[in-house]
Protein backbone atom coordinates (compact mmCIF):
# COMPACT_ATOMS: atom_id res chain seq x y z
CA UNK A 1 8.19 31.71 9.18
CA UNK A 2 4.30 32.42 10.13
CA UNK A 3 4.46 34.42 7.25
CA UNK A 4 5.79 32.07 4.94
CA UNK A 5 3.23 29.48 6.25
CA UNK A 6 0.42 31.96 5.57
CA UNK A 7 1.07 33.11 1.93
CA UNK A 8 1.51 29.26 1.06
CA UNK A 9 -1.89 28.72 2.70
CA UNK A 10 -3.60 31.41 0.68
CA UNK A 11 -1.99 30.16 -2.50
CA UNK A 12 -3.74 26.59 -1.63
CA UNK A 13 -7.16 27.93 -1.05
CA UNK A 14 -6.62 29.52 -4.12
CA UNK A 15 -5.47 26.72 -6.01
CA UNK A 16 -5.74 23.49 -4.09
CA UNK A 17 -6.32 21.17 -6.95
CA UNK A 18 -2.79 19.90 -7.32
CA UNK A 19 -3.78 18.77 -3.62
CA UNK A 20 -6.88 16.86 -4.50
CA UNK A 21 -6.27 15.59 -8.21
CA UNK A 22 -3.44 13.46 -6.74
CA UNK A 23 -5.62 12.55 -3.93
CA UNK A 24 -8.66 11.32 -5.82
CA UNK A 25 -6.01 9.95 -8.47
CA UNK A 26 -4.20 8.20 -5.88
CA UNK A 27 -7.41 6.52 -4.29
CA UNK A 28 -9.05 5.85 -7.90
CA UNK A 29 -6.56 3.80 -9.39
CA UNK A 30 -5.55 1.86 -6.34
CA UNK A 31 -9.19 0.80 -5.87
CA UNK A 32 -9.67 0.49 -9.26
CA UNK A 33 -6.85 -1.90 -9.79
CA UNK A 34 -7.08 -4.02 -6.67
CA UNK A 35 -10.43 -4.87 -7.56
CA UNK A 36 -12.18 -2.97 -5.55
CA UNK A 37 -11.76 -4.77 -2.44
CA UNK A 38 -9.49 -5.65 0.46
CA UNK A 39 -7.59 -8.38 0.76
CA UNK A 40 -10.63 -10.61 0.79
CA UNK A 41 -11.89 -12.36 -2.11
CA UNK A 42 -15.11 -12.30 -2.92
CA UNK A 43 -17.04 -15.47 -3.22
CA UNK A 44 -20.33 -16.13 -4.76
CA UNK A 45 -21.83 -19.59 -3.16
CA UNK A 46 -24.96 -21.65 -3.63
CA UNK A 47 -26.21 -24.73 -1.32
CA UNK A 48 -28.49 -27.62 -1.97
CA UNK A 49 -30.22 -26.77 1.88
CA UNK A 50 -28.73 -29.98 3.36
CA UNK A 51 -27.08 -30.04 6.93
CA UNK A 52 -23.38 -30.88 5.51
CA UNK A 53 -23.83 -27.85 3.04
CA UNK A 54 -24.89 -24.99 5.61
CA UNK A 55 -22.46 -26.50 8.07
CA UNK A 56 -19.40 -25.81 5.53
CA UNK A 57 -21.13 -22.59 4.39
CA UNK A 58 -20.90 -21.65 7.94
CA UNK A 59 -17.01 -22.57 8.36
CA UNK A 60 -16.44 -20.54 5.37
CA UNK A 61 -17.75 -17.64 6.56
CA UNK A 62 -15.60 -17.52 9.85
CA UNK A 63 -12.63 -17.57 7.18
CA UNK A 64 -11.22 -14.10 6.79
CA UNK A 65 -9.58 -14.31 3.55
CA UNK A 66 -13.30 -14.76 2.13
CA UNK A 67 -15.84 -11.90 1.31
CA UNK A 68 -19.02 -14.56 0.60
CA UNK A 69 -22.70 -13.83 -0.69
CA UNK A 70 -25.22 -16.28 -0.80
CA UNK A 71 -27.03 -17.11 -3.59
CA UNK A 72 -29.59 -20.09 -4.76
CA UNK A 73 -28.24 -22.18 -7.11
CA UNK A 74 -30.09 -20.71 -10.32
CA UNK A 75 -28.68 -17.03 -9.30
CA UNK A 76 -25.35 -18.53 -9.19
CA UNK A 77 -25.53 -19.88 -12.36
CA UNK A 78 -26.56 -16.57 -13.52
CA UNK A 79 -24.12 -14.60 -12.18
CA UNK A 80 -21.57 -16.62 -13.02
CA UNK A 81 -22.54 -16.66 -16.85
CA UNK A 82 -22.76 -12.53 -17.09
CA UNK A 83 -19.63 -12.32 -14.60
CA UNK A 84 -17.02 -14.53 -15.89
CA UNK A 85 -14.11 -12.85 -13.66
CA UNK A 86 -16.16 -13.98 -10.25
CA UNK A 87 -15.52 -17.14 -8.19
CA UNK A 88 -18.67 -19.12 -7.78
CA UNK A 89 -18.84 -22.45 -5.20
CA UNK A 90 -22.04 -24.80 -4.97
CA UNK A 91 -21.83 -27.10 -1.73
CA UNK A 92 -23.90 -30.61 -1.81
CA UNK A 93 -24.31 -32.79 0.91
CA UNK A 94 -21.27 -34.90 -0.18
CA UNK A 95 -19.34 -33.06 -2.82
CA UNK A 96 -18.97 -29.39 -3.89
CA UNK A 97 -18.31 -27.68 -7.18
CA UNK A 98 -16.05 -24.84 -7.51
CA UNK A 99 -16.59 -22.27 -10.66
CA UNK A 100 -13.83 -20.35 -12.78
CA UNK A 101 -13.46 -19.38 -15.65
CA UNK A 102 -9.32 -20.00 -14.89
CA UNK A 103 -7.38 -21.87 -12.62
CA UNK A 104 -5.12 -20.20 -10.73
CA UNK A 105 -3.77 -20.08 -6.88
CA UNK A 106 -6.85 -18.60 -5.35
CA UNK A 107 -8.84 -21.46 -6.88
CA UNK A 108 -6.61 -23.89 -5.76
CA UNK A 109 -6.53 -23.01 -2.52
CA UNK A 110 -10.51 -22.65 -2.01
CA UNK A 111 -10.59 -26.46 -3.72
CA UNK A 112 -8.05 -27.71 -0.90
CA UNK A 113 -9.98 -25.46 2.50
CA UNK A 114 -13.38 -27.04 1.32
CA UNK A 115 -12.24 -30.62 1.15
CA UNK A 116 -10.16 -30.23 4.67
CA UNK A 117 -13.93 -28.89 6.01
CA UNK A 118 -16.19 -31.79 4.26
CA UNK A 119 -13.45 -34.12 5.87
CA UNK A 120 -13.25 -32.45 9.21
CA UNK A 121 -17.50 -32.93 9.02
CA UNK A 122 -17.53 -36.00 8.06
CA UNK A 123 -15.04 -37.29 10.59
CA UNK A 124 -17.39 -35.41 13.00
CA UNK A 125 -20.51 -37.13 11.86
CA UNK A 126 -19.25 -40.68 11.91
CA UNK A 127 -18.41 -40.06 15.72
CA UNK A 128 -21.60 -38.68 16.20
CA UNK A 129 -23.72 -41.45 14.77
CA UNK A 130 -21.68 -44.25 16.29
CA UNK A 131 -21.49 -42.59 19.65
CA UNK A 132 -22.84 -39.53 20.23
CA UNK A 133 -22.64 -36.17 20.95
CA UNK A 134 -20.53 -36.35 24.12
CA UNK A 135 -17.65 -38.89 22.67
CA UNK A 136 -17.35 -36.56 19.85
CA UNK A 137 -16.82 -33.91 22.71
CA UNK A 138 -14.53 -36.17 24.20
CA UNK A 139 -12.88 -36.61 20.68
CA UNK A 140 -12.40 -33.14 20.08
CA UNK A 141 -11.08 -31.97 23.29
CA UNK A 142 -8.45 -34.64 22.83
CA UNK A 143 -7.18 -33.89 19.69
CA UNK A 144 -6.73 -30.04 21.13
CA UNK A 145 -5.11 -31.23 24.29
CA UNK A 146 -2.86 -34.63 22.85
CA UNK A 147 -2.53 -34.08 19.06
CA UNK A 148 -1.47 -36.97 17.09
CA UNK A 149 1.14 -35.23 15.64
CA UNK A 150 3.85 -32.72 17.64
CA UNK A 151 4.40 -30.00 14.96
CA UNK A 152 7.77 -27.87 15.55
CA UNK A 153 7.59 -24.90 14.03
CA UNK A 154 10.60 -22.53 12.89
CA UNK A 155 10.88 -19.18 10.51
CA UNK A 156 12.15 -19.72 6.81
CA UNK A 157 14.14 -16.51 5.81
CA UNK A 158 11.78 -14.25 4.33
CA UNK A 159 13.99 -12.81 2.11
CA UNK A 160 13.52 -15.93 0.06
CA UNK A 161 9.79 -15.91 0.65
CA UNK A 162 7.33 -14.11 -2.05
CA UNK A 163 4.14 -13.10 -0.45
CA UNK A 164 1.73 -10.95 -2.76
CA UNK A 165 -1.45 -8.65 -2.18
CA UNK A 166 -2.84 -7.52 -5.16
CA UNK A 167 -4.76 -4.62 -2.51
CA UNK A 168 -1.54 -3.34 -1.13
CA UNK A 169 0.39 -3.31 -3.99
CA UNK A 170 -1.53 -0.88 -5.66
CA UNK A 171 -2.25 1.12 -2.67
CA UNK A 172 1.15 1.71 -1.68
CA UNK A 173 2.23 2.40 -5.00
CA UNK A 174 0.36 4.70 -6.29
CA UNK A 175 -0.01 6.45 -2.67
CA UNK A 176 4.28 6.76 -2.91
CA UNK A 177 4.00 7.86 -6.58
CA UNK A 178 1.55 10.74 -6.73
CA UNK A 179 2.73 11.89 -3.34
CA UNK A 180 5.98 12.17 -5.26
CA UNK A 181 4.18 15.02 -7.50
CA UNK A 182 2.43 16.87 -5.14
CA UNK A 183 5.77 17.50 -2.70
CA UNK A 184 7.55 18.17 -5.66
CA UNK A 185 5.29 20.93 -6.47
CA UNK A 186 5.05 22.50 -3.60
CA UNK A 187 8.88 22.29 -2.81
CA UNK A 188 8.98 24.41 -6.43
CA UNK A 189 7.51 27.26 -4.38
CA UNK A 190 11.66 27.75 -3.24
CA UNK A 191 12.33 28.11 -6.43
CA UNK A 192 9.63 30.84 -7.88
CA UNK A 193 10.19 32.87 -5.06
CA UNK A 194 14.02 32.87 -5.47
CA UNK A 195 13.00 33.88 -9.38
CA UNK A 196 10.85 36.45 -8.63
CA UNK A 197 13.26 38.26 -5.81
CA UNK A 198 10.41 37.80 -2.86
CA UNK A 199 13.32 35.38 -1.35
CA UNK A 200 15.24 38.48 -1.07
CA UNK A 201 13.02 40.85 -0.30
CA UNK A 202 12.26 38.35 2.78
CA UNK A 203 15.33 38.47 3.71
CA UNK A 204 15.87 42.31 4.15
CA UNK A 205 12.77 41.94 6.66
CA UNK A 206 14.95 40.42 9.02
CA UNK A 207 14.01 36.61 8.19
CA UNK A 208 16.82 34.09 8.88
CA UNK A 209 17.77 31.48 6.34
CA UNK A 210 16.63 28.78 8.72
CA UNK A 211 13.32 30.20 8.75
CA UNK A 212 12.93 30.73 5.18
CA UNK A 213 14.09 27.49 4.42
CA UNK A 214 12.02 25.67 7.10
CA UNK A 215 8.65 27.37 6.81
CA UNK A 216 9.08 26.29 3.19
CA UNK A 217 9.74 22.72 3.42
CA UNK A 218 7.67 22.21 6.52
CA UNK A 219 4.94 23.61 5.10
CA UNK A 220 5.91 21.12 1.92
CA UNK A 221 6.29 18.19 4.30
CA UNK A 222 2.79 19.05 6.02
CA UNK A 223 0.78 18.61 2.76
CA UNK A 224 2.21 15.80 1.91
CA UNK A 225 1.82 13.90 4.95
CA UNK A 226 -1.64 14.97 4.85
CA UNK A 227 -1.99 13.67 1.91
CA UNK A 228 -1.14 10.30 2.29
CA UNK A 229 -2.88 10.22 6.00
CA UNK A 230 -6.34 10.94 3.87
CA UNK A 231 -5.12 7.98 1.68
CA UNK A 232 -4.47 5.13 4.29
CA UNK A 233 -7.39 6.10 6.94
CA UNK A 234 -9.66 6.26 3.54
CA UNK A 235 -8.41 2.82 2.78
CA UNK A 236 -7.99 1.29 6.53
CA UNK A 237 -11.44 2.88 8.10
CA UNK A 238 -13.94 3.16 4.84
CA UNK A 239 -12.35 0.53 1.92
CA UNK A 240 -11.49 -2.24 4.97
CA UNK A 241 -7.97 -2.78 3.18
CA UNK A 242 -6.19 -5.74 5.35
CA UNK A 243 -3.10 -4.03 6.51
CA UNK A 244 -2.41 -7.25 9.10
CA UNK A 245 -2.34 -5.11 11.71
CA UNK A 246 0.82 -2.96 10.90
CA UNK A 247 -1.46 0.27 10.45
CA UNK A 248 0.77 2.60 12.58
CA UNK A 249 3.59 0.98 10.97
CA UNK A 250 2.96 2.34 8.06
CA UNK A 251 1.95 5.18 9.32
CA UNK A 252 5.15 6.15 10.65
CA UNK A 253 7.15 4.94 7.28
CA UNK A 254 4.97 6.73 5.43
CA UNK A 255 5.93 9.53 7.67
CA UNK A 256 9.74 8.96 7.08
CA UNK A 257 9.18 8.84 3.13
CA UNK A 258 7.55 11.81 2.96
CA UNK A 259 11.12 13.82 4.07
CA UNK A 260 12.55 11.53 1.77
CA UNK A 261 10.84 13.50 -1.43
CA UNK A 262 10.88 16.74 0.21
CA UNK A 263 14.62 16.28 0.03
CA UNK A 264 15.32 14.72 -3.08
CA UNK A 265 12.78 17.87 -4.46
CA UNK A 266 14.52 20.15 -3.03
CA UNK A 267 17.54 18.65 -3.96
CA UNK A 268 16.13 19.01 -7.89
CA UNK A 269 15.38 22.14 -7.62
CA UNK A 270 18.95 23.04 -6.54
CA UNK A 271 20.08 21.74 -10.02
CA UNK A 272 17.93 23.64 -12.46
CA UNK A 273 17.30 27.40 -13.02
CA UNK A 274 13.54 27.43 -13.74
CA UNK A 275 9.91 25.67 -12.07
CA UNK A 276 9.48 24.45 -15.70
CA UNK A 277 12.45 22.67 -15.71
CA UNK A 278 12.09 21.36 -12.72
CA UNK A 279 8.78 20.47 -13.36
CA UNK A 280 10.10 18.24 -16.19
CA UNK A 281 12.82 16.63 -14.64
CA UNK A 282 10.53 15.55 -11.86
CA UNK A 283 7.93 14.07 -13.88
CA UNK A 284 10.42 12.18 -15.28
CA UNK A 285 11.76 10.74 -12.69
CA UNK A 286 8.81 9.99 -10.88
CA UNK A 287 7.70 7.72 -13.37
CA UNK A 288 11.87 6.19 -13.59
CA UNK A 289 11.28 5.62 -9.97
CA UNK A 290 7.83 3.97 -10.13
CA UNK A 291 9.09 1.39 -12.21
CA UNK A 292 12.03 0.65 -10.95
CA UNK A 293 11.07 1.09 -7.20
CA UNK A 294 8.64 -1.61 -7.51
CA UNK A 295 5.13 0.95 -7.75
CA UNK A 296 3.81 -0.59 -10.58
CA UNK A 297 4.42 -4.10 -10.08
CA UNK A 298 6.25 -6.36 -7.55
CA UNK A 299 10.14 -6.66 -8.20
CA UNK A 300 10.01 -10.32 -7.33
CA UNK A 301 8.76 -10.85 -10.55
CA UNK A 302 11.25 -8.71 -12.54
CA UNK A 303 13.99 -10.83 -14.36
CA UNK A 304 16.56 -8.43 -15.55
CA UNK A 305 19.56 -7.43 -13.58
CA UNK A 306 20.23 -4.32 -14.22
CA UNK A 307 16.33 -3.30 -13.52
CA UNK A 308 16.66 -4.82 -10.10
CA UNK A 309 20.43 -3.22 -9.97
CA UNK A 310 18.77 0.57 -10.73
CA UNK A 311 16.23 -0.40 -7.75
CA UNK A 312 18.83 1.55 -4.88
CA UNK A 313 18.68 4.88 -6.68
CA UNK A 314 14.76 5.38 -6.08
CA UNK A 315 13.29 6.51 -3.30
CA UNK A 316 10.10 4.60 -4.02
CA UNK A 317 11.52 1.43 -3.78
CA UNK A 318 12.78 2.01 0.28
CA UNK A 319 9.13 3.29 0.81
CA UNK A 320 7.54 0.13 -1.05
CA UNK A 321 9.86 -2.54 0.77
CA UNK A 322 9.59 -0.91 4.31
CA UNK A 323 5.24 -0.57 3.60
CA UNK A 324 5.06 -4.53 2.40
CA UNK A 325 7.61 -5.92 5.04
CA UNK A 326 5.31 -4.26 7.77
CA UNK A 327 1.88 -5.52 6.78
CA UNK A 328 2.39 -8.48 4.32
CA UNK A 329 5.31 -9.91 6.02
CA UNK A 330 4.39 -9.02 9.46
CA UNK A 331 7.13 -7.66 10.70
CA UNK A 332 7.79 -5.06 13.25
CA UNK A 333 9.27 -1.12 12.56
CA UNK A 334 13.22 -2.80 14.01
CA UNK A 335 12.95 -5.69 10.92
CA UNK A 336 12.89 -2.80 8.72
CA UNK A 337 15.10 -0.17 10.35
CA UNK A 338 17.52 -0.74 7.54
CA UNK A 339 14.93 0.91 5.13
CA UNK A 340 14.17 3.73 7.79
CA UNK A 341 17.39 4.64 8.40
CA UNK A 342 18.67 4.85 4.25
CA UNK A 343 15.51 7.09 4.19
CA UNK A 344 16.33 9.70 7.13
CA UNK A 345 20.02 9.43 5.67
CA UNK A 346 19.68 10.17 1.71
CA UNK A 347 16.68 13.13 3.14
CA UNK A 348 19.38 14.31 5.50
CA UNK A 349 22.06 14.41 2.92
CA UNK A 350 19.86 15.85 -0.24
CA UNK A 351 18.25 18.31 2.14
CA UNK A 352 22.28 19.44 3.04
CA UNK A 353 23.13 19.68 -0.68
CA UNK A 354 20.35 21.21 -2.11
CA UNK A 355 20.24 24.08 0.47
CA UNK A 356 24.18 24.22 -0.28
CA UNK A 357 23.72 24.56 -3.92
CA UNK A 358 21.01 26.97 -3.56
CA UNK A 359 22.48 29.27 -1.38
CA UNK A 360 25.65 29.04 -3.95
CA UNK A 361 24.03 30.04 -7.18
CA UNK A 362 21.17 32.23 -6.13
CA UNK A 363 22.31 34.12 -8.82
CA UNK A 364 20.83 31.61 -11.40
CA UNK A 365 17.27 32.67 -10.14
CA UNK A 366 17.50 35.83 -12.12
CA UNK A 367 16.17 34.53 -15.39
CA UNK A 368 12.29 34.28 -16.04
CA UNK A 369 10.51 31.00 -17.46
């Protein structure tokens, strides 16, 4: 097995741009298409110097959801005439002025925290003026201690709930799809060397099937996980994606997916006679599975059937659910053990019928590509 592990070593410092391609690929167009950004949006906002103004400006900074820069009112106006895609705000002393080009959810939503901040100032100044510093003191530890209102909280079933981030989504779906093609290729290694007769010849040396079959996909396994380790700490530690606090989470699924495509490879390869073939039918499916695991875009917003139907037959879309459910939805590695488990059980079943099939028609190996 050492020597398995060191031949596939020297063949990726001799070729290790199947490695990187998918990495930079990977990183590239999920930063690309989430904007470029975490989960933060990024606001451009002007004030008019007054004490309401820098007051609000100040509560929206200590708002996470909010990347801000401060401009004067003229750059704003700038900006926002070169850069029609951006989100502009101007705070006055009494009003505010939100700029888009479109109105949408994120706009809506800015519009409704600004007035609940000029009201909560207001309020704040009226108690000031009419009594001073300490009853607004007073006022305020009141409302924390004896709210007006008794609020009773309770969980709606998040299977009916449809929570989106535009950052995640296209992190975790390209990271599961070009993954997908870099396994896939290095599970192929099986089949070349079963071609070429080295798979024998290893064999005669007193090498057990075990080990041939376990330095290979290990080694398979290894690069993969690598892979997508490079990915998330790229996008966690350097980008500042907002993973809401489920890092490890998906860590450890990510973990679990990768023997999911090391299986389902090696269960390809048990099916075809050549790497070209192979190569083929992987390529094909990878892209199958992107769309109809949810890679591309989020299946909440797919309408046909038998699209969503096709959705149990990828193994991108048990990867995608188990990733969101962790970060977006906040919950914990038992909400999604159902996902987990379906994972280690197709890996565990593929990885049993591929190595069957294999073993069963070595002689198919015989033909060149």
């Amino acid at each position: 097995m050492k020597g398995i592990w060191l031949a596939r070593l020297q063949n990726l410092k001799r070729k290790p741009l199947v490695l990187i391609s998918m990495t930079v690929m990977t990183v590239i167009f999920a930063y690309v298409l989430s904007g470029g950004v975490g989960s933060s949006v990024t606001l451009l906002v002007a004030t008019d110097d007054t004490d309401m103004s820098n007051k609000a400006l100040e509560r929206l900074q200590h708002i996470d959801d909010y990347s801000i820069t401060v401009l004067t009112e003229a750059e704003l106006q700038e900006v926002m005439k070169e850069k029609r895609d951006k989100i502009g705000l101007q705070l006055y002393e009494k009003t505010y002025s939100v700029l888009a080009d479109t109105e949408s959810d994120i706009v809506r939503m800015l519009s409704l925290e600004v007035v609940t901040i000029y009201n909560e100032l207001s309020f704040q100044e009226q108690i000031v003026t009419n009594a001073g510093e300490s009853k607004w003191e007073e006022v305020e530890n009141s409302m924390v201690e004896e709210p007006s209102f008794l609020l009773e909280k309770s969980s709606m079933d998040e299977s009916q709930v449809f929570r989106y981030d535009g950052a995640l989504q296209s992190l975790f779906g390209f990271m599961l799809y070009f993954v997908f093609y870099t396994i896939s290729i290095n599970v192929q290694f099986i089949l070349e060397d079963k071609r070429t007769g080295i798979w024998n010849r290893l064999k005669l040396a007193s090498i057990s099937r075990f080990q041939l079959y376990f330095g290979h996909l290990s080694f398979s396994y290894l690069i993969g996980l690598i892979q997508m380790l490079l990915v998330i700490f790229l996008f966690r530690f350097i980008i500042g994606t907002n993973m809401y606090g489920g890092f490890w989470k998906v860590v450890v699924i990510s973990s679990v997916y990768v023997l999911l495509v090391m299986a389902f490879s090696l269960f390809i390869i048990s099916l075809v006679k050549t790497v070209s073939q192979s190569s083929v039918i992987i390529s094909l499916l990878a892209v199958a599975f992107a769309m109809i695991g949810g890679a591309y875009w989020p299946l909440e917003i797919v309408q046909s059937e038998g699209l969503l139907a096709m959705k149990w037959i990828s193994p991108i879309y048990y990867g995608m659910e188990a990733l969101k459910r962790v970060t977006i939805y906040g919950e914990t590695l038992g909400g999604v053990f159902s996902y987990i488990s379906m994972m280690i059980l197709l890996a565990i079943l593929l990885i049993v019928i591929g190595i069957t099939l294999l073993e069963k028609r070595t002689e198919r190996y015989h033909s060149s590509e």
